[in-house]
N, C-alpha and C. Protein backbone atom coordinates (compact mmCIF):
# COMPACT_ATOMS: atom_id res chain seq x y z
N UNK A 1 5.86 -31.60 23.46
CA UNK A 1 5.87 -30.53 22.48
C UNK A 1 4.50 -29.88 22.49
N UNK A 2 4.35 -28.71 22.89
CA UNK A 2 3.21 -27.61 22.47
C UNK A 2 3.01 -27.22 21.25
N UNK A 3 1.73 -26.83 21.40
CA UNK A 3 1.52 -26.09 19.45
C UNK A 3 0.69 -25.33 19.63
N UNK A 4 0.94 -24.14 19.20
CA UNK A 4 0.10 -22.99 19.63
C UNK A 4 -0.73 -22.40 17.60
N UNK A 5 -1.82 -22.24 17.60
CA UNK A 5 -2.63 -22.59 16.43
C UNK A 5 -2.81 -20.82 16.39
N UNK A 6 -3.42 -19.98 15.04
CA UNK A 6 -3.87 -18.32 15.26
C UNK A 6 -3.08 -17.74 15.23
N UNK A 7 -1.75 -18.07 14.29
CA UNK A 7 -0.41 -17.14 13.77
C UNK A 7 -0.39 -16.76 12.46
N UNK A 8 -0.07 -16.28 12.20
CA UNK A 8 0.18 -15.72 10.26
C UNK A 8 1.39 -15.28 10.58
N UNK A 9 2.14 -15.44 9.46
CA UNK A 9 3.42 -14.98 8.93
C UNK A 9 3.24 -14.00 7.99
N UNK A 10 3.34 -12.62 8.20
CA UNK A 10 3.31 -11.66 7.43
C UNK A 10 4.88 -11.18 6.76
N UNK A 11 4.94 -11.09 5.58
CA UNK A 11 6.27 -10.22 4.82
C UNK A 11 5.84 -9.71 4.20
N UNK A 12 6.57 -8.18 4.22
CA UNK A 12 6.41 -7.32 3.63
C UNK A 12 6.80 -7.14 1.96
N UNK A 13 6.02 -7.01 0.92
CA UNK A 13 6.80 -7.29 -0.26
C UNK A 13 7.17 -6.19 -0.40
N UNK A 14 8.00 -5.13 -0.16
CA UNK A 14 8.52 -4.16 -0.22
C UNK A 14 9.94 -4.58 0.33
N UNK A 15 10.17 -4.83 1.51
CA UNK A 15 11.34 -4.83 2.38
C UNK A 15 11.61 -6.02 2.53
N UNK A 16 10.63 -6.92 2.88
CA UNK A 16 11.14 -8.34 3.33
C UNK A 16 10.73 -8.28 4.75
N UNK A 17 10.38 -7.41 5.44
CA UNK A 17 10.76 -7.54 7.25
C UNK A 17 9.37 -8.32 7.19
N UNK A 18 9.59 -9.82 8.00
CA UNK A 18 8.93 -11.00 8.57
C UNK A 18 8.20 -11.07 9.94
N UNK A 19 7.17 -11.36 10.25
CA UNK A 19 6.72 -11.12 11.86
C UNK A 19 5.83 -12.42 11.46
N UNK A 20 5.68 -13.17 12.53
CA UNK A 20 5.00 -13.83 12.94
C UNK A 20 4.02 -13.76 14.32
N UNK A 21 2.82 -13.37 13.97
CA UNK A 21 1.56 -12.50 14.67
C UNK A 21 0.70 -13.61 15.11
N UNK A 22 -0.47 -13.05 16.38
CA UNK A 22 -1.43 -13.76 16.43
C UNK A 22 -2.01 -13.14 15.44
N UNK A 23 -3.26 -14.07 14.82
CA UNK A 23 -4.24 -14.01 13.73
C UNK A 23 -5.15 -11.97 14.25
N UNK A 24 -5.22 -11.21 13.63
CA UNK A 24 -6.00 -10.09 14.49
C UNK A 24 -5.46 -9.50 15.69
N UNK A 25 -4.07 -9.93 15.85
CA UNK A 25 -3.32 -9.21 16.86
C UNK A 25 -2.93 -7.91 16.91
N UNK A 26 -2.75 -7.06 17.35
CA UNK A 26 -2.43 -5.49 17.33
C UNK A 26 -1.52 -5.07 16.56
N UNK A 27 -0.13 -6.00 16.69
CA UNK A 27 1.42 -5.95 15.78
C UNK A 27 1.01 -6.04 14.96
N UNK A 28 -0.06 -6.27 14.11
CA UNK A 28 -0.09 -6.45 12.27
C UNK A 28 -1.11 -5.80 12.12
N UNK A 29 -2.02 -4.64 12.86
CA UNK A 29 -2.87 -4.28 12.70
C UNK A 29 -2.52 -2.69 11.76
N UNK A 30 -1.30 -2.24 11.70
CA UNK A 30 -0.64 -0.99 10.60
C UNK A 30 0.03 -1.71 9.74
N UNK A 31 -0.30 -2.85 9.37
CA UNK A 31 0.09 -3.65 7.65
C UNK A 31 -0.87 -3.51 6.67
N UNK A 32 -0.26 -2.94 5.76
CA UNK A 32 -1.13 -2.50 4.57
C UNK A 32 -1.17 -3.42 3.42
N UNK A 33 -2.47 -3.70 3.12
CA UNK A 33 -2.67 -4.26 1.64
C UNK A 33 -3.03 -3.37 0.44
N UNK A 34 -1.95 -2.73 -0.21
CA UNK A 34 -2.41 -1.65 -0.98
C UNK A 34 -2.59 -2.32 -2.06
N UNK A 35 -3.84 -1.82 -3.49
CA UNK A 35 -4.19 -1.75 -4.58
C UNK A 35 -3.61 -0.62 -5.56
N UNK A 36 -3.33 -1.01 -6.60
CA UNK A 36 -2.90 0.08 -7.08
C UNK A 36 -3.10 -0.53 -8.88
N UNK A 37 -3.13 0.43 -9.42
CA UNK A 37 -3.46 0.38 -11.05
C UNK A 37 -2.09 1.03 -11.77
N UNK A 38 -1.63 -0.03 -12.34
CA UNK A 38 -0.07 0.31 -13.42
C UNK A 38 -0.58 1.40 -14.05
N UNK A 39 0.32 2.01 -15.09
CA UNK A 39 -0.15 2.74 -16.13
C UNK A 39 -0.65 2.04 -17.23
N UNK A 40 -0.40 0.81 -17.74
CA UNK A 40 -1.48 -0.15 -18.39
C UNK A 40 -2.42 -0.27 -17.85
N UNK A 41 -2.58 0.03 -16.59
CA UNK A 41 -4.49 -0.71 -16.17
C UNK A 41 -4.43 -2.09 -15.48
N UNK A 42 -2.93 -2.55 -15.07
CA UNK A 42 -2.81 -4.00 -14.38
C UNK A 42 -3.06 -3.62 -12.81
N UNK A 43 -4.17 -4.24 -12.20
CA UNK A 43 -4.06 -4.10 -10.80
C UNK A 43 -3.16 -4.92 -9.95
N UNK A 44 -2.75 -4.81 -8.83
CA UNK A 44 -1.55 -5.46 -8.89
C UNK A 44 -2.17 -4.65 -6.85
N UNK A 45 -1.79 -5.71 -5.88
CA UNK A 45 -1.67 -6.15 -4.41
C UNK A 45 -0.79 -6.12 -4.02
N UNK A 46 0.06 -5.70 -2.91
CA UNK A 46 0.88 -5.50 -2.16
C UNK A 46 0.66 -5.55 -0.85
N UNK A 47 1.35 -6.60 0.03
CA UNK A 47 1.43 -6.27 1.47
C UNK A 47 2.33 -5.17 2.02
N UNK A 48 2.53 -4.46 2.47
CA UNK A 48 3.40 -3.49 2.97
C UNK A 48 3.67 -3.95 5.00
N UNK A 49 4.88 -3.29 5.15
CA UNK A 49 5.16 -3.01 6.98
C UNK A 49 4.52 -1.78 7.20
N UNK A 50 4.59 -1.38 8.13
CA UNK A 50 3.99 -0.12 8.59
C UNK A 50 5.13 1.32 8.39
N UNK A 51 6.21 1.10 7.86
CA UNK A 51 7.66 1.71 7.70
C UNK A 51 6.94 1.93 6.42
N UNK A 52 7.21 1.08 4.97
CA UNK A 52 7.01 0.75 3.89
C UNK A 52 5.52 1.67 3.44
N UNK A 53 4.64 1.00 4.18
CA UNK A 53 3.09 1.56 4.13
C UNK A 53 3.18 3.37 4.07
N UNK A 54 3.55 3.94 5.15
CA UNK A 54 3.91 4.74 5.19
C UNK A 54 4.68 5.90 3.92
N UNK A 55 6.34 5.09 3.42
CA UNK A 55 6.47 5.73 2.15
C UNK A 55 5.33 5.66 1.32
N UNK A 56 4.98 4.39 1.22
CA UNK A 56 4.07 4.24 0.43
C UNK A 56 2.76 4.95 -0.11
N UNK A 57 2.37 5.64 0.93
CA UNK A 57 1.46 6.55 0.82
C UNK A 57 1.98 8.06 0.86
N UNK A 58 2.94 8.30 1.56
CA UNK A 58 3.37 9.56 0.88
C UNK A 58 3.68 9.65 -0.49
N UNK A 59 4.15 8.38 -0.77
CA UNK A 59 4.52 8.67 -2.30
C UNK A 59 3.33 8.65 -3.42
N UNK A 60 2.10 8.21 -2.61
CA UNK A 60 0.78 7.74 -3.88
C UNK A 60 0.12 9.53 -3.11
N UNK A 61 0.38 10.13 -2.17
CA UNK A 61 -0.33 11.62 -2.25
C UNK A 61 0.24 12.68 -3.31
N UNK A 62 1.95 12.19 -3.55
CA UNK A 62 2.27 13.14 -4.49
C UNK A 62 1.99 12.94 -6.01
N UNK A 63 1.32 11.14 -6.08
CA UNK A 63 1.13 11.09 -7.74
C UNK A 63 -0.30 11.47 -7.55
N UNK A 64 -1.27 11.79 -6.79
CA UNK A 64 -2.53 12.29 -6.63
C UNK A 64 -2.22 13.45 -7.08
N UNK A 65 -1.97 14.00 -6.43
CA UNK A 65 -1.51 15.67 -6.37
C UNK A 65 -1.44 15.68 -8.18
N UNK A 66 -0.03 15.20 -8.44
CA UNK A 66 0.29 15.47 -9.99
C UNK A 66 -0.82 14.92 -11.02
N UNK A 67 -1.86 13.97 -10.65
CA UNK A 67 -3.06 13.92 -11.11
C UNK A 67 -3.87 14.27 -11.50
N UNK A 68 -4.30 15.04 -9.94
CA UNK A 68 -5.25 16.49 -10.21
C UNK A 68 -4.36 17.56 -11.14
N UNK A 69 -3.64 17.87 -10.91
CA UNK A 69 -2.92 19.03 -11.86
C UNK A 69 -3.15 18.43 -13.54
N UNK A 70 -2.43 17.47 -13.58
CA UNK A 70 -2.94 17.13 -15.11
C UNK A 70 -4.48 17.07 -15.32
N UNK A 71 -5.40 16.10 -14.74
CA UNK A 71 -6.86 16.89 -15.52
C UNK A 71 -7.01 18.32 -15.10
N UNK A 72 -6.43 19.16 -14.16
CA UNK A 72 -7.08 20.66 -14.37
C UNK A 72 -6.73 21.09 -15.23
N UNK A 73 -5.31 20.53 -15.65
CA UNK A 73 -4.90 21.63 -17.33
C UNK A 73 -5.31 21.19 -18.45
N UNK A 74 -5.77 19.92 -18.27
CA UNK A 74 -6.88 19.83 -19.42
C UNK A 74 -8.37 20.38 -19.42
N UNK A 75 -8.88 20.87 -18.12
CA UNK A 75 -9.94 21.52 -18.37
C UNK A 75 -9.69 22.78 -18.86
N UNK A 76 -8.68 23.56 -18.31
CA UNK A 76 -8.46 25.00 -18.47
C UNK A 76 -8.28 25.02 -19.68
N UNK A 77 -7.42 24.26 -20.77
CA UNK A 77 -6.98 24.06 -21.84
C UNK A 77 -8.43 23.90 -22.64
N UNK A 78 -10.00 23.50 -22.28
CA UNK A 78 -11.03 23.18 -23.37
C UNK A 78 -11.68 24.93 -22.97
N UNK A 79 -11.13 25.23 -22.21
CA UNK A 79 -12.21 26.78 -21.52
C UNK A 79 -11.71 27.80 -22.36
N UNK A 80 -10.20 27.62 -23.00
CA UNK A 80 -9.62 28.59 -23.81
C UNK A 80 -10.32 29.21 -24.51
């Protein structure tokens, strides 16, 4: 029996999809560990796939977007 040592088991907590990688191997090198802040203020970690990662960040450019728009209408709103 062989044993080969410098694997990680990555899952995605989004999807579930499982890979078993060398440690720093290329295949897990578009897996994302995103941070993100609830609307309470709970920070909260996520592994993502590179599929997942992907929505994932399109979907955090459009709550940016709607971000900036809310503090600009609160500035415009003190300039009145």
């Amino acid at each position: 029996m062989s044993r080969t040592t410098g694997f990680s088991r990555y899952v995605c907590d989004r999807c579930g999809t499982t890979v078993h990688a060398p440690d720093g191997g290329q295949e897990v090198q578009a897996w994302q560990e995103v941070k993100r802040v609830t609307a309470s203020g709970t920070g909260i970690t996520r592994l993502l796939c590179p599929a997942c990662a992907k929505a994932y960040y399109d979907l955090a450019q459009g709550q940016d977007t709607g971000f900036t728009a809310f503090m600009e209408a609160g500035r415009k709103r003190e300039e009145q």
